[in-house]
C-alpha atoms as a PDB file:
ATOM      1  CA  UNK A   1     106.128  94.079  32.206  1.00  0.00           C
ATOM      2  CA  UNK A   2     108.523  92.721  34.373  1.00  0.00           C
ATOM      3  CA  UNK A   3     111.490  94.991  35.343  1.00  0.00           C
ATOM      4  CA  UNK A   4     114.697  93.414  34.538  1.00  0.00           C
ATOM      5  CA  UNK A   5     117.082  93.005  37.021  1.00  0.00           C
ATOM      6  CA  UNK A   6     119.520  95.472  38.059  1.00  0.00           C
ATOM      7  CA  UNK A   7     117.497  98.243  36.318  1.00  0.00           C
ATOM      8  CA  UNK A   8     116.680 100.119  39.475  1.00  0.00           C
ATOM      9  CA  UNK A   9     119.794 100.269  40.523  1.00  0.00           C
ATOM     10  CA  UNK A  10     120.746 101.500  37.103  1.00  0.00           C
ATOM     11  CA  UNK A  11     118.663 104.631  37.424  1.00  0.00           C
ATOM     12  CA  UNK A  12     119.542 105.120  40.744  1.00  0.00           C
ATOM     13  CA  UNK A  13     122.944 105.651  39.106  1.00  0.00           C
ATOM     14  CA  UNK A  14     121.515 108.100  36.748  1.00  0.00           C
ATOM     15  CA  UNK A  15     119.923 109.865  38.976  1.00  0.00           C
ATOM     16  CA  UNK A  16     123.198 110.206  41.504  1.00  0.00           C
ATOM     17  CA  UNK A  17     125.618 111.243  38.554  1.00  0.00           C
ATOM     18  CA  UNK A  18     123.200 113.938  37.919  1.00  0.00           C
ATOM     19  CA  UNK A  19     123.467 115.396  41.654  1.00  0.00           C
ATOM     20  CA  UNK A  20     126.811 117.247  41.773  1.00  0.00           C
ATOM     21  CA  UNK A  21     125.460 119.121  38.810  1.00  0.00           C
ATOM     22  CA  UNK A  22     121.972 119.872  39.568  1.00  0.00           C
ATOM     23  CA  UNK A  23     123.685 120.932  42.700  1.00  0.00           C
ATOM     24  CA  UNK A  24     125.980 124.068  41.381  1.00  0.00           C
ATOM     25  CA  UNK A  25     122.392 124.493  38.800  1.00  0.00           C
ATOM     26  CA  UNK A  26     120.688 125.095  41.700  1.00  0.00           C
ATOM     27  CA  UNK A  27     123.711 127.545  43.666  1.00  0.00           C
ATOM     28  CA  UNK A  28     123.407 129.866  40.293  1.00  0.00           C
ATOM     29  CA  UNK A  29     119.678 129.383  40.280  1.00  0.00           C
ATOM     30  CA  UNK A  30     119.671 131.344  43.658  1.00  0.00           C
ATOM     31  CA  UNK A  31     122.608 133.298  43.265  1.00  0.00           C
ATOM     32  CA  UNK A  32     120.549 136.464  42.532  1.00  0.00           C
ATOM     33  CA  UNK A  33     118.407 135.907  45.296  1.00  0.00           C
ATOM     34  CA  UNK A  34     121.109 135.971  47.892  1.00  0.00           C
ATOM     35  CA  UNK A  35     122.255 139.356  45.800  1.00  0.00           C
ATOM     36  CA  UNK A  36     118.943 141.112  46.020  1.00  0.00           C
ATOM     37  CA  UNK A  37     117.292 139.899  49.075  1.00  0.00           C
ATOM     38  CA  UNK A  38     119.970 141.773  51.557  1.00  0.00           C
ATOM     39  CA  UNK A  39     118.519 144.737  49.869  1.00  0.00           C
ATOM     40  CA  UNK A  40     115.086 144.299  50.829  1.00  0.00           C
ATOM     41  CA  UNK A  41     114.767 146.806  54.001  1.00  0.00           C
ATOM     42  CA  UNK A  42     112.781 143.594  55.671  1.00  0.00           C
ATOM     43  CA  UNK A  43     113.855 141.318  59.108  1.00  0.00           C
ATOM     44  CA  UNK A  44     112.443 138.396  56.932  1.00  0.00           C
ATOM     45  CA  UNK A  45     114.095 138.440  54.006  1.00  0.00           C
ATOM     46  CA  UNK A  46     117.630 139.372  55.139  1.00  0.00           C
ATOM     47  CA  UNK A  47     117.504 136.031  57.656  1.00  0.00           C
ATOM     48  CA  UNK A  48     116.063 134.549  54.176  1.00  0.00           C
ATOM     49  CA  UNK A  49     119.173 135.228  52.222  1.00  0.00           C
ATOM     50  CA  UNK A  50     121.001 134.568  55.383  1.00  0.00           C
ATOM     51  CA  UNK A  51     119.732 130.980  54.944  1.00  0.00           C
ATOM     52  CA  UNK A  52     120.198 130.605  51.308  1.00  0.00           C
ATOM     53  CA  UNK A  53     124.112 131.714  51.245  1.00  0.00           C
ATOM     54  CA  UNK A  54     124.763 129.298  54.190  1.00  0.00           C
ATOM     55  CA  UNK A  55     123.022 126.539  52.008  1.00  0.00           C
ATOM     56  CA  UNK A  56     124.809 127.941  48.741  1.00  0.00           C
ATOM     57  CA  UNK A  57     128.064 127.665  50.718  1.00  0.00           C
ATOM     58  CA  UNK A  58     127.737 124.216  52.292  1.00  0.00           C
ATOM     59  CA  UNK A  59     126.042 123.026  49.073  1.00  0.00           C
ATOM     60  CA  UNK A  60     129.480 123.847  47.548  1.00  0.00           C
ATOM     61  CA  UNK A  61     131.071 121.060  49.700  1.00  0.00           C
ATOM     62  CA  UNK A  62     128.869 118.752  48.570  1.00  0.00           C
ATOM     63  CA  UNK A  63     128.761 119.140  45.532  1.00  0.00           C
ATOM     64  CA  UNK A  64     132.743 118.439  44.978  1.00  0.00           C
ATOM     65  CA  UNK A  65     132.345 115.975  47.968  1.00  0.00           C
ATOM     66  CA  UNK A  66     129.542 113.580  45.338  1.00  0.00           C
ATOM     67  CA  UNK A  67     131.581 114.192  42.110  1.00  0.00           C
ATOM     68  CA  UNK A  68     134.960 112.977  43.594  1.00  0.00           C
ATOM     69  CA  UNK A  69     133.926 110.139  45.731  1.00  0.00           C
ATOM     70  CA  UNK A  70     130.857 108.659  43.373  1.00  0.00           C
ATOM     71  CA  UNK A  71     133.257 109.168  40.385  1.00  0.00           C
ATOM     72  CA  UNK A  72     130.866 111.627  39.318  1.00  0.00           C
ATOM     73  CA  UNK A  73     133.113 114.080  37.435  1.00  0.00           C
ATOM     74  CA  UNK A  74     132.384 115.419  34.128  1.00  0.00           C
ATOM     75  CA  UNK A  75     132.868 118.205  31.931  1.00  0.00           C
ATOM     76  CA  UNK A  76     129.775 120.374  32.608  1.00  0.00           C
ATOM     77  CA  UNK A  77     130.383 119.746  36.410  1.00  0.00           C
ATOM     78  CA  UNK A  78     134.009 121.330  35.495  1.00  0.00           C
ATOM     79  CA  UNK A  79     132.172 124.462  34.222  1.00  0.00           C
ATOM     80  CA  UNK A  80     129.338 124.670  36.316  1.00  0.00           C
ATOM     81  CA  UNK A  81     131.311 124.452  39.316  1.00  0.00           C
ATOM     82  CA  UNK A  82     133.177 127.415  39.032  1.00  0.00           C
ATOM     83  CA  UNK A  83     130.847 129.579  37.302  1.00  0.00           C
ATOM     84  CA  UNK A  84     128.494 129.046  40.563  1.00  0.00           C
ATOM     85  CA  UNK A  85     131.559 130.077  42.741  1.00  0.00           C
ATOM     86  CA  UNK A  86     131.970 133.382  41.245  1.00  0.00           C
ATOM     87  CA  UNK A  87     128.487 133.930  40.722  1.00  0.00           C
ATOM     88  CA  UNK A  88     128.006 133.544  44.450  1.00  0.00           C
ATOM     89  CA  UNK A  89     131.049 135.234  45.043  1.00  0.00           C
ATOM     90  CA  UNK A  90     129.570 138.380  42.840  1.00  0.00           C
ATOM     91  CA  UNK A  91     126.069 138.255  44.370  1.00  0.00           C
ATOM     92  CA  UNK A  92     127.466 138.160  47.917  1.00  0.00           C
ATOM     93  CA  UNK A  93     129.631 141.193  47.216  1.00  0.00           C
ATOM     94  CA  UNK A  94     126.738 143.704  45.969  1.00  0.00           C
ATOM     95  CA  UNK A  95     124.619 144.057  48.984  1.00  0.00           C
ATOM     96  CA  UNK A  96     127.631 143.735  51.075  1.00  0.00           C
ATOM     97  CA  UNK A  97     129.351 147.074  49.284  1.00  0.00           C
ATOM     98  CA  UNK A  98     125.882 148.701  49.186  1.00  0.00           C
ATOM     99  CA  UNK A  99     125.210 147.851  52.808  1.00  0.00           C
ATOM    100  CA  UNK A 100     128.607 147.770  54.525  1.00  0.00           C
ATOM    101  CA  UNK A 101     130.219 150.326  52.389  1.00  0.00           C
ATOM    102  CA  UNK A 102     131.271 153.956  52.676  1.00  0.00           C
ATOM    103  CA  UNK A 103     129.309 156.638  51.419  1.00  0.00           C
ATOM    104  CA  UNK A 104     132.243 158.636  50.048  1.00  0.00           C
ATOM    105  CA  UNK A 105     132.980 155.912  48.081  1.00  0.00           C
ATOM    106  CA  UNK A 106     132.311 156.731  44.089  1.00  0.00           C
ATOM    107  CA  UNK A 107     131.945 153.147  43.398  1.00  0.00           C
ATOM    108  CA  UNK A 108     129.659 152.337  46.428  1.00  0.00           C
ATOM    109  CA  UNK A 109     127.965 155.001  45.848  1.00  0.00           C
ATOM    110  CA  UNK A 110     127.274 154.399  42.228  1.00  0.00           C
ATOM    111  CA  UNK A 111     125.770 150.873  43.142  1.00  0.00           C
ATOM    112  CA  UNK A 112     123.664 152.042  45.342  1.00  0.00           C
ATOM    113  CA  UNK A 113     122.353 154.887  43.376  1.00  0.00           C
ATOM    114  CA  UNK A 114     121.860 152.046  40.504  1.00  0.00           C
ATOM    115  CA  UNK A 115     119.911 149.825  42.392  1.00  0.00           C
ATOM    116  CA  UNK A 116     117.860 152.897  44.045  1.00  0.00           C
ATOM    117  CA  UNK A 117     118.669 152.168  47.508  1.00  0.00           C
ATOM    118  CA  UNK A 118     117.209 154.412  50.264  1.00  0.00           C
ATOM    119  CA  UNK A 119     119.504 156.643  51.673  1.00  0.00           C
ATOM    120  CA  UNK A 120     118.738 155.218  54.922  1.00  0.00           C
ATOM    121  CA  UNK A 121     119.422 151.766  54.119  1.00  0.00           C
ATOM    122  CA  UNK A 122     122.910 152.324  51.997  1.00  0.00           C
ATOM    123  CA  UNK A 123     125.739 152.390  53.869  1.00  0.00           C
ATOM    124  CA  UNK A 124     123.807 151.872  57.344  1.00  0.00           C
ATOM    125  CA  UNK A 125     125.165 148.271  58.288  1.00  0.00           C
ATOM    126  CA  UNK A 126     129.396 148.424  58.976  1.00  0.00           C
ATOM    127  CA  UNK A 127     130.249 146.090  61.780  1.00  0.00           C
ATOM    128  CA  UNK A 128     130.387 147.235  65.115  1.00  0.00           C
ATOM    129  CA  UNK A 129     132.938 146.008  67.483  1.00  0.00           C
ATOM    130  CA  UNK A 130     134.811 146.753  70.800  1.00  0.00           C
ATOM    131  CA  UNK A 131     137.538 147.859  68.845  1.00  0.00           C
ATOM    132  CA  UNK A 132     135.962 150.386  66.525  1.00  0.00           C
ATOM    133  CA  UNK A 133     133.038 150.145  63.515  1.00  0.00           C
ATOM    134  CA  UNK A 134     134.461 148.915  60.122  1.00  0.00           C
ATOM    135  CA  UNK A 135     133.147 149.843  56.900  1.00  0.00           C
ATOM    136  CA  UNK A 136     133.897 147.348  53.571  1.00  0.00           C
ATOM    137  CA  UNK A 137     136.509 149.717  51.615  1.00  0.00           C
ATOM    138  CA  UNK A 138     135.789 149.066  47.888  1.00  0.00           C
ATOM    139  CA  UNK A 139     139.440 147.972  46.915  1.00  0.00           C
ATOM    140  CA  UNK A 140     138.977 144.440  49.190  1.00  0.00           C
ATOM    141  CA  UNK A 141     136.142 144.247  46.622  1.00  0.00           C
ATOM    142  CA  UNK A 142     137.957 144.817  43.630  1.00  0.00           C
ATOM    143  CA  UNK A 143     141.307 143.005  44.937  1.00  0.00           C
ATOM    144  CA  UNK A 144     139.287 139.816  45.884  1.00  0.00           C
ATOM    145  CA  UNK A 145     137.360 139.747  42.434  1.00  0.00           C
ATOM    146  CA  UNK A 146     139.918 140.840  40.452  1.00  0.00           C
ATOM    147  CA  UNK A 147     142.067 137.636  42.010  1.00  0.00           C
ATOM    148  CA  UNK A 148     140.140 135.342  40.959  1.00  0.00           C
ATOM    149  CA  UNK A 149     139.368 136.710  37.270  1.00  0.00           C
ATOM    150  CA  UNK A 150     143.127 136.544  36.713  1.00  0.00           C
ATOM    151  CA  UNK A 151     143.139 133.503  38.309  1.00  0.00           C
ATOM    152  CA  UNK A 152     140.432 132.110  36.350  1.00  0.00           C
ATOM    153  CA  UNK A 153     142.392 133.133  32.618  1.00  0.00           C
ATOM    154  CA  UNK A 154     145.633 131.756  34.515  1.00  0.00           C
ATOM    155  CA  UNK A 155     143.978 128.318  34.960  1.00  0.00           C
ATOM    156  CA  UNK A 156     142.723 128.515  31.098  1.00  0.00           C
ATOM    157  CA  UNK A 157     146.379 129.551  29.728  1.00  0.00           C
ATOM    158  CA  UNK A 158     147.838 126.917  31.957  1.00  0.00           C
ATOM    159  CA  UNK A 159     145.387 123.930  30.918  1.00  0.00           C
ATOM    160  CA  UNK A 160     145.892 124.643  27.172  1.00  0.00           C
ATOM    161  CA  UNK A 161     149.483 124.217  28.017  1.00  0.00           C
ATOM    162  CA  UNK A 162     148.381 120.709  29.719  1.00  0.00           C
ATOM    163  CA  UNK A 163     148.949 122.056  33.312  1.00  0.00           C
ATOM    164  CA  UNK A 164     146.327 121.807  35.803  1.00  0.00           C
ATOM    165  CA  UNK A 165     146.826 123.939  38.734  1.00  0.00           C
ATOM    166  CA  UNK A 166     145.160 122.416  41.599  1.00  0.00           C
ATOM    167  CA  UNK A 167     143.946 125.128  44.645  1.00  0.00           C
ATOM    168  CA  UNK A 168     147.226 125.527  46.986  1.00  0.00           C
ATOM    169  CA  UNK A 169     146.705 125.634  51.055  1.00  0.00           C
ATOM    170  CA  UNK A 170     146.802 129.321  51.117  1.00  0.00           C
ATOM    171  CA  UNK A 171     144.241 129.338  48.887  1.00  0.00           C
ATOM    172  CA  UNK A 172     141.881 126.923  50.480  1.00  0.00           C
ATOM    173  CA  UNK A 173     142.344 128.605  53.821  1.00  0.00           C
ATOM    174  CA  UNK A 174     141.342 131.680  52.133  1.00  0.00           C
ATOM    175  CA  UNK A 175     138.122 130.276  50.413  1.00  0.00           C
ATOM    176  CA  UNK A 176     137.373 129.358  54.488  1.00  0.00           C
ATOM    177  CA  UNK A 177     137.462 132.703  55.623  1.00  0.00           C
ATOM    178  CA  UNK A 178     135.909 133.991  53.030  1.00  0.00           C
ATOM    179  CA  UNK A 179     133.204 131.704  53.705  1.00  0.00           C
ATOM    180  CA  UNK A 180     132.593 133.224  57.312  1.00  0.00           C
ATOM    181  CA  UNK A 181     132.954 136.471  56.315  1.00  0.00           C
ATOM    182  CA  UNK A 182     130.700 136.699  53.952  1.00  0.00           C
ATOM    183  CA  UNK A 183     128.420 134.542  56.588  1.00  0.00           C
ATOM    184  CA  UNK A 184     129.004 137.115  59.496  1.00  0.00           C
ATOM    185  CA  UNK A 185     127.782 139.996  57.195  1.00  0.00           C
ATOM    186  CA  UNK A 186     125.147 138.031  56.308  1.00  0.00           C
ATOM    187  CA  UNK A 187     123.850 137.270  59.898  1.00  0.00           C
ATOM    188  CA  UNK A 188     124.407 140.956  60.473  1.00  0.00           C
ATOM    189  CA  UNK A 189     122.252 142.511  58.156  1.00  0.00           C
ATOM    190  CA  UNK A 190     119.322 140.054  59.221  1.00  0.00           C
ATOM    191  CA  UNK A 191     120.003 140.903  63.080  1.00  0.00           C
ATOM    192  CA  UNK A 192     120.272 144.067  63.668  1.00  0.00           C
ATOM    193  CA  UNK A 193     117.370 145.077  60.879  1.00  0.00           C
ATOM    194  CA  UNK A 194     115.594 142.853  63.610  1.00  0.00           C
ATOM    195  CA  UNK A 195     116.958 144.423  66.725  1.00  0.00           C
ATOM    196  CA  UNK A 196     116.342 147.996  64.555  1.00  0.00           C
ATOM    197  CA  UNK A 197     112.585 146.781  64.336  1.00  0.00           C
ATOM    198  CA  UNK A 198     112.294 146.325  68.271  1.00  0.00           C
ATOM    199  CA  UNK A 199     113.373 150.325  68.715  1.00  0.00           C
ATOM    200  CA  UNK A 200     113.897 150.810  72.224  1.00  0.00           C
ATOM    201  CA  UNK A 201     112.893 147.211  72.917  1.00  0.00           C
ATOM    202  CA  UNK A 202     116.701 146.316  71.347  1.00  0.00           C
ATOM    203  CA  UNK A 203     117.259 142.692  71.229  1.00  0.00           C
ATOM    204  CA  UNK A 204     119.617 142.110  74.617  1.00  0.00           C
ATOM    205  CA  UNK A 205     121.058 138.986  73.631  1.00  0.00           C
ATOM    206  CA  UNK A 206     121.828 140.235  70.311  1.00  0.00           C
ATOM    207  CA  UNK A 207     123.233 143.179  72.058  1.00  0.00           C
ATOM    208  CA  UNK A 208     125.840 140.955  74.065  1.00  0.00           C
ATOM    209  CA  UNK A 209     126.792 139.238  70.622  1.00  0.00           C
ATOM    210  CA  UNK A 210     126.831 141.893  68.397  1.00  0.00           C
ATOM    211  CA  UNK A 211     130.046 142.614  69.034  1.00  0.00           C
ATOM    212  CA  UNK A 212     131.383 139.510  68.844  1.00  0.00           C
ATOM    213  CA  UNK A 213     130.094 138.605  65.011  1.00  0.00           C
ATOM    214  CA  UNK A 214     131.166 141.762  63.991  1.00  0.00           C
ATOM    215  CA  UNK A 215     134.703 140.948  65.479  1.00  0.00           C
ATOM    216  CA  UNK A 216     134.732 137.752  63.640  1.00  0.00           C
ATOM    217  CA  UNK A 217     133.806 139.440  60.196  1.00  0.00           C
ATOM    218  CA  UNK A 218     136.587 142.265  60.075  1.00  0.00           C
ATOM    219  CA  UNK A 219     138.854 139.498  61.066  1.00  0.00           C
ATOM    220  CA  UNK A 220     138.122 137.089  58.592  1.00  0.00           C
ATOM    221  CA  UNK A 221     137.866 139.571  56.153  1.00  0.00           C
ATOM    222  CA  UNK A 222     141.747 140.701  56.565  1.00  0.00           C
ATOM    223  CA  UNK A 223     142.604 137.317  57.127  1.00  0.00           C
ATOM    224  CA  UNK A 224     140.866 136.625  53.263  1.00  0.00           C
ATOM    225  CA  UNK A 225     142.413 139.192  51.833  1.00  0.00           C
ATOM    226  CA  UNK A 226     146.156 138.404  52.776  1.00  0.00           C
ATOM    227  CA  UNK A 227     145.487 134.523  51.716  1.00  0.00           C
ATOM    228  CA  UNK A 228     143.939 136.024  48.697  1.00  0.00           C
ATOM    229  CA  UNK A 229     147.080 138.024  48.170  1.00  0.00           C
ATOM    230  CA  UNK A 230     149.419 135.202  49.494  1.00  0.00           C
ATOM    231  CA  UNK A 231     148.118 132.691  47.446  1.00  0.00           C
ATOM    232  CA  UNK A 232     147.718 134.515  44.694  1.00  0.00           C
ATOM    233  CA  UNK A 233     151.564 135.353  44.668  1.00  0.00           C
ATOM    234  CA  UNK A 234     152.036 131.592  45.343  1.00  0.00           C
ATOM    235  CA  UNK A 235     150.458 130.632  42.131  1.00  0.00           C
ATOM    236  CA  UNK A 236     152.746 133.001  40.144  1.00  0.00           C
ATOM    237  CA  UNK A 237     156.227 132.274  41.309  1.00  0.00           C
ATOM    238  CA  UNK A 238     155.182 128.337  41.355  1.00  0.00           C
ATOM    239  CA  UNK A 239     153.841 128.575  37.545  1.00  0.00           C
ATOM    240  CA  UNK A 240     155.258 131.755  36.697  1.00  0.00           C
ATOM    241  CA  UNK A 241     157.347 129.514  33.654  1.00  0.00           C
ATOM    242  CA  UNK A 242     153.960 128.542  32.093  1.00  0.00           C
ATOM    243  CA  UNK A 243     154.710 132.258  30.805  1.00  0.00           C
ATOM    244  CA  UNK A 244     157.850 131.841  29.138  1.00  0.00           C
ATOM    245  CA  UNK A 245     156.907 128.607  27.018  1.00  0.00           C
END
């Protein structure tokens, strides 16, 4: 049968307005991957989840990038979207307060003990750098997910008042250096469970650096929190009359 004309491109088009959603399908997909493989005591599988938050978090771009430009917007892109934010967001924050937290912490301390992490591997991976070692204190945890499930009923009361409340530069900034935060823990637990593996080998290069990505994630993890508390008090006093309607 002879294909009529213009039918190719027709499912090409399919296809394409399908991609910005298959996209955030496929960042909650691995979402618990990237939660649970920093867990795994292994060199491999901590460079693995490494790898998949770096794709999760470029993927991100991407996906908004095809929806806007290829007029590709719909309503389950609207929910998937942010649903695979905060999933990510969620996952990333687990092994990073399990890992990077303090062991006097109740609520650390009660994840790890629920996930039956070894007492050697809890709490064994703060950054290290010239300036002193920094643990992950739980309340940057709880402020940073607690901003964005208020934020998240905010945008809900606010649409079913017919206001949509676009991200603000503070905020945007903020998703940035969460981004390489996150990242720079990330790259952390992978290396030096490597440079661990080498014993008195070390890893010298890794060893000059250390220091360095370790500087870059306390930074950008302050810097995150005061956008996240900057643009969250941004958000009220610019909407703050969507409460008095």
């Amino acid at each position: 049968m002879t294909q009529p004309r213009g039918a190719g491109v027709a499912v090409g088009q399919e296809q394409l307005m399908n991609l910005p959603n298959a996209i955030s399908a496929a960042r909650i997909i691995i979402s618990p991957l990237i939660a649970l493989l920093p867990l795994v005591p292994s060199p491999l599988w901590r460079v693995v989840a490494f790898a998949l938050y770096v794709v999760s978090a470029v993927s991100d771009y991407f996906d908004g990038w095809f929806a806007r430009t290829r007029g590709l917007v719909t309503d389950l892109g609207k929910a998937l979207d942010p649903l695979a934010d905060k999933l990510l967001l969620v996952a990333t924050f687990v092994p990073m307060l399990v890992l990077q937290g303090k062991s006097n912490d109740s609520a650390a301390a009660f994840v790890a003990n629920t996930l039956h992490i070894a007492p050697g591997n809890a709490f064994a991976f703060p950054f290290v750098t010239w300036f002193g070692t920094f643990t992950l204190p739980f309340w940057v945890v709880a402020v940073v997910l607690g901003r964005e499930l208020v934020m998240t009923v905010f945008r809900q009361i606010a649409q079913g008042k017919g206001v949509v409340i676009a991200a603000n530069y503070p905020a945007k900034v903020k998703a940035v250096m969460q981004y390489i935060w996150v990242g720079a823990a990330y790259f952390w637990f992978g290396m030096q469970t490597i440079a661990e593996r080498r014993h008195a080998g070390g890893l010298p290069l890794w060893d000059f650096f250390a220091p360095v990505v370790g500087a870059i994630g306390v930074v950008t993890m302050w810097l995150a929190v005061g956008l996240t508390i900057a643009s969250f008090a941004n958000y009220l006093r610019r909407y703050r009359a969507l409460f008095t309607r």
